[in-house]
Protein backbone atom coordinates (compact mmCIF):
# COMPACT_ATOMS: atom_id res chain seq x y z
CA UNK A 1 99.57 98.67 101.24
CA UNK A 2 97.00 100.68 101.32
CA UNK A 3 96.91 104.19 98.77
CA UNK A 4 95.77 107.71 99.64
CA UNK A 5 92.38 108.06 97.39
CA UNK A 6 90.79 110.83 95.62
CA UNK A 7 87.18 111.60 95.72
CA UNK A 8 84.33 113.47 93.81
CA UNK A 9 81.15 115.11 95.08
CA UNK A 10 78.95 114.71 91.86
CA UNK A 11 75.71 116.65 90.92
CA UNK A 12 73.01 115.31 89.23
CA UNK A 13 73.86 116.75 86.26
CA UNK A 14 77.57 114.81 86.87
CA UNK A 15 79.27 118.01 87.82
CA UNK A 16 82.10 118.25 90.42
CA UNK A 17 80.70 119.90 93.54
CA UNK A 18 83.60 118.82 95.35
CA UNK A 19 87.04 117.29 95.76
CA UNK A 20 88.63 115.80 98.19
CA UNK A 21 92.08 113.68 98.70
CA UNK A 22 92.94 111.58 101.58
CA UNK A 23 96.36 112.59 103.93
CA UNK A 24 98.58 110.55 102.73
CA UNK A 25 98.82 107.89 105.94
CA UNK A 26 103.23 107.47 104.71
CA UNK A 27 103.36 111.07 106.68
CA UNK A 28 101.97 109.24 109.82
CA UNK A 29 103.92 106.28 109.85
CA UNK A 30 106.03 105.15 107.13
CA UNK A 31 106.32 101.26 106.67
CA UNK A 32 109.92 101.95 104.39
CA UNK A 33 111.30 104.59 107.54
CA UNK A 34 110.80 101.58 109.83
CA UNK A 35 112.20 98.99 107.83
CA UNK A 36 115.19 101.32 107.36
CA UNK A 37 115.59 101.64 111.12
CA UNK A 38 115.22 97.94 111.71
CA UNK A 39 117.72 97.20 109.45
CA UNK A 40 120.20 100.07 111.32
CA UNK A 41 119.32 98.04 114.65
CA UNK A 42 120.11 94.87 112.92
CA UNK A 43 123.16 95.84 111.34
CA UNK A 44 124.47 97.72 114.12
CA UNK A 45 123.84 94.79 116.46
CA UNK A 46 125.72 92.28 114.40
CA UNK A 47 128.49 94.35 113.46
CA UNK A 48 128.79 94.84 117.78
CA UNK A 49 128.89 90.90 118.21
CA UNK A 50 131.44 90.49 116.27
CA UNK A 51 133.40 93.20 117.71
CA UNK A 52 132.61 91.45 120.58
CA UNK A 53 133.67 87.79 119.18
CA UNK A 54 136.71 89.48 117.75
CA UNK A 55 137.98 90.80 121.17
CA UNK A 56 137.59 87.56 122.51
CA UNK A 57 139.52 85.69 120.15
CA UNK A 58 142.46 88.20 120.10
CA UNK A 59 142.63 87.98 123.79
CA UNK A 60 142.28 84.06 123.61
CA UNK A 61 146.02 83.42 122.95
CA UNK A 62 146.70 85.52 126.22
CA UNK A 63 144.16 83.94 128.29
CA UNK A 64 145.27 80.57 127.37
CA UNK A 65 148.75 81.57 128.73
CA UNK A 66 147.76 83.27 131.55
CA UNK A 67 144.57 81.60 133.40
CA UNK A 68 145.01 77.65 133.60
CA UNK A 69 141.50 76.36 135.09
CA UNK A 70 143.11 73.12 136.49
CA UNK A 71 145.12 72.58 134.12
CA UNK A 72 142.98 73.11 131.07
CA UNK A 73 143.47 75.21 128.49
CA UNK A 74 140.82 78.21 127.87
CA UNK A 75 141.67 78.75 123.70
CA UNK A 76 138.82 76.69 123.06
CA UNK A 77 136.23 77.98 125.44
CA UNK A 78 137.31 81.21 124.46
CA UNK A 79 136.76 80.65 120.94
CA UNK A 80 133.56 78.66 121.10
CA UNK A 81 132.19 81.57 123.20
CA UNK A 82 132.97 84.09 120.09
CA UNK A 83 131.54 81.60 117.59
CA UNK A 84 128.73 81.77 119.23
CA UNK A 85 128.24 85.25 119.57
CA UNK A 86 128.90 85.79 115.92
CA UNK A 87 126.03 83.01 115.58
CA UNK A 88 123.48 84.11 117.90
CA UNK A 89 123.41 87.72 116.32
CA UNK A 90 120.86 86.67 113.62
CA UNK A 91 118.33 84.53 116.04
CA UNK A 92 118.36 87.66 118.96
CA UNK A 93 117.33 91.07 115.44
CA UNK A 94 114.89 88.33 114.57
CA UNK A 95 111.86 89.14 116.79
CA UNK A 96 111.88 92.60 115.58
CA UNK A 97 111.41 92.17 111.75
CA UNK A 98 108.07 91.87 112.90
CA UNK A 99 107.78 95.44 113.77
CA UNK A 100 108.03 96.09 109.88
CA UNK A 101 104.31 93.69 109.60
CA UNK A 102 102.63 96.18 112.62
CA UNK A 103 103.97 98.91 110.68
CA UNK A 104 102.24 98.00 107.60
CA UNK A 105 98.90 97.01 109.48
CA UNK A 106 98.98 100.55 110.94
CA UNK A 107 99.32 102.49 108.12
CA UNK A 108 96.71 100.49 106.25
CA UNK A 109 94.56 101.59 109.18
CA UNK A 110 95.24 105.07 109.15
CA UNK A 111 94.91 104.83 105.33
CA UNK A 112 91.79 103.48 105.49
CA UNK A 113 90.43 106.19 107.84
CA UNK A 114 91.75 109.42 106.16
CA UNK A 115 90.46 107.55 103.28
CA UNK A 116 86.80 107.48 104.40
CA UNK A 117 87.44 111.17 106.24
CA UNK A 118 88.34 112.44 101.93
CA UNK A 119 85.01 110.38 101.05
CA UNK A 120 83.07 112.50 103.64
CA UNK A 121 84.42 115.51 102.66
CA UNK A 122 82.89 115.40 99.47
CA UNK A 123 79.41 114.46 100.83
CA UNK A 124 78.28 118.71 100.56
CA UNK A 125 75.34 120.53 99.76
CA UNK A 126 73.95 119.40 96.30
CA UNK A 127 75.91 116.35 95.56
CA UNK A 128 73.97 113.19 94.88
CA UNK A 129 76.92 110.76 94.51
CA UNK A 130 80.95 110.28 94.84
CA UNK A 131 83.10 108.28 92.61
């Protein structure tokens, strides 16, 4: 990832006319905030499935006594629907890990322009370089 950078406006003479540090682009968007939040989303998700998947299968012994779908049982449906909630969880939280990659690219953007806004800065009256 890209860093906030410091700057110098040097003189001829190598004197500091001027200094100047980039905004830090982590106060704009923060690639570990949204990796955090993803991993809430993901966690919360899964945890919900299974809720889900455990629901099922307590009610499954009831069902199967209660609803007879000409004249099979519905234990095993019931419980091959709840396997594969607790299996899906992982494939459905996948697509947004990549929000974590766009966050990245983002704040290596920003970076990059509050980086060249800091070199800019120090571009003032009687400076012949920056470093």
């Amino acid at each position: 990832m890209e860093n906030p950078k410091t700057y110098k406006g040097l003189d001829a003479e190598g004197n500091v006319k001027a200094q100047c540090t980039a905004v830090d682009a982590n106060t704009l968007i923060n690639p570990a905030e949204v990796q955090a939040a993803i991993d809430n989303v993901k966690s919360v998700f899964e945890e919900q499935l299974n809720n889900v998947a455990s629901s099922l299968r307590d009610i499954s012994q009831d069902a199967d006594e209660a609803i007879i779908v000409q004249g099979t049982s519905m234990e095993g449906t019931i419980e091959d629907t709840a396997t594969l909630l607790t299996q899906v969880s992982g494939q459905v939280t996948q697509g947004i890990d990549a929000l974590y990659d766009y966050a990245v690219q983002a704040h290596d953007q920003l970076q990059i322009i509050e980086n060249n806004k800091a070199y800019n800065n120090c571009i003032v009256a009687d400076v012949v370089s920056v470093v």
